[in-house]
Protein backbone atom coordinates (compact mmCIF):
# COMPACT_ATOMS: atom_id res chain seq x y z
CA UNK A 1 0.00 0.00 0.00
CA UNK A 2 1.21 3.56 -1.12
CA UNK A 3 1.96 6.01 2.08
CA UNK A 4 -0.31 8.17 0.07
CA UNK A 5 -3.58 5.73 0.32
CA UNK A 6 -2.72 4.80 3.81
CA UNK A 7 -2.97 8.73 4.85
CA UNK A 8 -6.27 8.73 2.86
CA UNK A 9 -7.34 6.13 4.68
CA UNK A 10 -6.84 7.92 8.11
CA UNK A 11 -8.08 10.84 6.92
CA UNK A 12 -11.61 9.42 5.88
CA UNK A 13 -11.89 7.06 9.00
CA UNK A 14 -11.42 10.29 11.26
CA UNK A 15 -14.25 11.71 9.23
CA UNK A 16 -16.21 8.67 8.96
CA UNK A 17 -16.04 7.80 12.61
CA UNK A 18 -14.71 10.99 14.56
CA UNK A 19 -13.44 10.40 17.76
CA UNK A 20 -14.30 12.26 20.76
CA UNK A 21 -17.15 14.30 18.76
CA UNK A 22 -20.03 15.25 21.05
CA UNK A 23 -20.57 17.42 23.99
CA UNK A 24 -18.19 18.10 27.22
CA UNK A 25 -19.94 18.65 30.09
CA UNK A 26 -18.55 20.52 32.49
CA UNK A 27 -15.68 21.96 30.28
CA UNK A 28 -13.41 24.36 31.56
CA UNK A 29 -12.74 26.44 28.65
CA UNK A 30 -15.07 26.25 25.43
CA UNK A 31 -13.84 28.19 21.75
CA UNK A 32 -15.79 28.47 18.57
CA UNK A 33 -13.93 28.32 15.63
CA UNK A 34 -15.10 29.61 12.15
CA UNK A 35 -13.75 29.22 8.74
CA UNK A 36 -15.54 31.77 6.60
CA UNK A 37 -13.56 30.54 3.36
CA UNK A 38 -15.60 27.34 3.00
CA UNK A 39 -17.79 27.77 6.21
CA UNK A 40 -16.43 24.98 8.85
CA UNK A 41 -17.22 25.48 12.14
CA UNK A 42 -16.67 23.60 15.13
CA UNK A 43 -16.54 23.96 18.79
CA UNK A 44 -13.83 23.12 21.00
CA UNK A 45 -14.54 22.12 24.71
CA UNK A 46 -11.47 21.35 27.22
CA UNK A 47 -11.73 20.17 30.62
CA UNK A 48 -7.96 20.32 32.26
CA UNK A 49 -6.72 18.57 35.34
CA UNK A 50 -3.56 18.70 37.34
CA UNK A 51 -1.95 20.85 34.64
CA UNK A 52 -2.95 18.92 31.71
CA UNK A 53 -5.78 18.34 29.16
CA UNK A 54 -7.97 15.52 31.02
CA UNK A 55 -10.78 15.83 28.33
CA UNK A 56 -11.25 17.24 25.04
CA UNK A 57 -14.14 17.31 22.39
CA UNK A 58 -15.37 19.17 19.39
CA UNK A 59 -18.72 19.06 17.81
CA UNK A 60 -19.92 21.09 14.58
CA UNK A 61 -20.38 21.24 10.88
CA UNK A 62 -17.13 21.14 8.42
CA UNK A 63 -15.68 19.54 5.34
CA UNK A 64 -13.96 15.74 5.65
CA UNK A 65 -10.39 17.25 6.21
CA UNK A 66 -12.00 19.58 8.89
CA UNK A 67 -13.33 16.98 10.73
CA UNK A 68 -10.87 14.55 10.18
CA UNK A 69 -7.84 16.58 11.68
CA UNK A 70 -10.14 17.80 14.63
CA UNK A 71 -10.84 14.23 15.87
CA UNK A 72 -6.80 13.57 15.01
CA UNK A 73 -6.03 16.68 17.26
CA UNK A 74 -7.99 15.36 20.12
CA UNK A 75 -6.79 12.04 20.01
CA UNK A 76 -3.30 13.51 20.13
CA UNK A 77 -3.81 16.14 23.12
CA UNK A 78 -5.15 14.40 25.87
CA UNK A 79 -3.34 14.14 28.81
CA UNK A 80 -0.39 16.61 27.17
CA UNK A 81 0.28 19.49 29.33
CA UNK A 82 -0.59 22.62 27.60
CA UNK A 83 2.97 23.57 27.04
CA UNK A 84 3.32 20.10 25.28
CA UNK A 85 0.16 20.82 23.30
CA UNK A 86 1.08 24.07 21.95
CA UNK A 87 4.83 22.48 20.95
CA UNK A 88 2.69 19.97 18.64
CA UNK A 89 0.35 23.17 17.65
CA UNK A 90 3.33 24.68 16.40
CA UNK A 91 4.89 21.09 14.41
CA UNK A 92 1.40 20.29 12.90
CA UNK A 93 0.91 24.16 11.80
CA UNK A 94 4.60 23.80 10.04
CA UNK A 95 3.80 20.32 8.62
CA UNK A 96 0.46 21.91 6.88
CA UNK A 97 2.63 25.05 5.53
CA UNK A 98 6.22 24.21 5.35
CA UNK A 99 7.45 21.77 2.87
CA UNK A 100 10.46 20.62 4.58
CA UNK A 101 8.59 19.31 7.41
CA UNK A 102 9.20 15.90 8.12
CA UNK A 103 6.00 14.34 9.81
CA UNK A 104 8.34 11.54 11.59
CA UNK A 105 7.32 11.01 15.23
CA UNK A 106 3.81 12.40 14.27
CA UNK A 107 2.32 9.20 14.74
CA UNK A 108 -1.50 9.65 12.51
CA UNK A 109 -0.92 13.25 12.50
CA UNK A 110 1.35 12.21 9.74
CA UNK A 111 -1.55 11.98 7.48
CA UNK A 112 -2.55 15.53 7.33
CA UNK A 113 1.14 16.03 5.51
CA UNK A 114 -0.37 15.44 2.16
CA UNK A 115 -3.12 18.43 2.82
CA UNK A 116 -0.41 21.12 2.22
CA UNK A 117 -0.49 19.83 -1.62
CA UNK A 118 -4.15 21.28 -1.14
CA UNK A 119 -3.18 25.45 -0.21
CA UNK A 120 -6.98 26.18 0.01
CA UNK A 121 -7.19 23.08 2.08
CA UNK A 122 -4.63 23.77 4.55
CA UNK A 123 -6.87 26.35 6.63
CA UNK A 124 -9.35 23.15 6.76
CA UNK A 125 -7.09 21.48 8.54
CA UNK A 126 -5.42 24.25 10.66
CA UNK A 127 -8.93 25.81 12.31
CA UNK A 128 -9.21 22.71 14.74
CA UNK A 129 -5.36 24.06 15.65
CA UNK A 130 -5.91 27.14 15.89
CA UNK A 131 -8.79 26.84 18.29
CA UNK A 132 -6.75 24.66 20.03
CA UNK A 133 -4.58 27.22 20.57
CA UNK A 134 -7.10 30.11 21.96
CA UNK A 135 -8.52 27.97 24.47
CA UNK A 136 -4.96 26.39 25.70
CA UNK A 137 -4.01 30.56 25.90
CA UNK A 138 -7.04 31.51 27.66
CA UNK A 139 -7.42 31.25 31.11
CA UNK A 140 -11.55 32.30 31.39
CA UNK A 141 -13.73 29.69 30.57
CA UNK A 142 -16.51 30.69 28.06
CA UNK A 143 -15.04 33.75 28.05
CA UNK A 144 -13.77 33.78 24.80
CA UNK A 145 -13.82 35.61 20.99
CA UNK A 146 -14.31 33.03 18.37
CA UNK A 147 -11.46 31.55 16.20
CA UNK A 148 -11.86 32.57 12.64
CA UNK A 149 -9.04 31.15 9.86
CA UNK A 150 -9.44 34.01 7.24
């Protein structure tokens, strides 16, 4: 099997089956994020214990890839320390934008790799990120703008 069709693959299970999809209740912090470019949306609830992410889940309306890499993010996150979760923010962001980026040690993240061959489909990917990022910088729960990719 071709790298290629096994990243497929991951990326239309995610979006078949998404992981950790559905409500959080209570969260601790909960972000909307918007992409107004092909209209994803999702939101992001956390719920954080002893310093790192104890719970995580998204829920929303978005394209395959959207989905897809938001169930792969949340997979990925729990139980990292926020410090640890921006430090993959930061390697998934370059492995979407940067073609030099090796996606070794990614694990399934991997799979997103072939999205930056997509430009307009690299914000897809990126708003779960993103969002990911407001909430891990916020410290108010609920308290927070949206997440827009534009």
């Amino acid at each position: 099997m071709d790298i290629k069709d096994l990243y497929r693959d991951v990326i239309l299970d995610h979006n078949r089956r998404p992981r950790n999809f559905g409500p959080l209740e209570p969260a601790d912090v909960s972000v909307e994020g918007f992409n107004p470019l092909c209209g994803d949306r999702l939101t992001l609830r956390l719920r954080m214990a002893d310093g790192k992410i104890a719970d995580i889940r998204f829920d929303g309306q978005g394209c395959a890839i959207s989905t897809a890499s938001a169930s792969l993010m949340t997979e990925a996150v729990k139980g990292l320390t926020r410090s640890q979760a921006l430090a993959l923010f930061d390697r998934v962001h370059r492995l979407l934008t940067d073609e030099a980026a090796c996606p070794d040690d990614l694990g399934k993240l991997a799979a997103l790799s072939g999205i930056r061959e997509f430009p307009a489909r690299v914000k897809c990917a990126s708003l779960c990120w993103h969002t990911l990022a407001s909430a891990l910088h916020s410290t108010a729960a609920g308290a927070l703008p949206a997440v827009s990719t534009e």
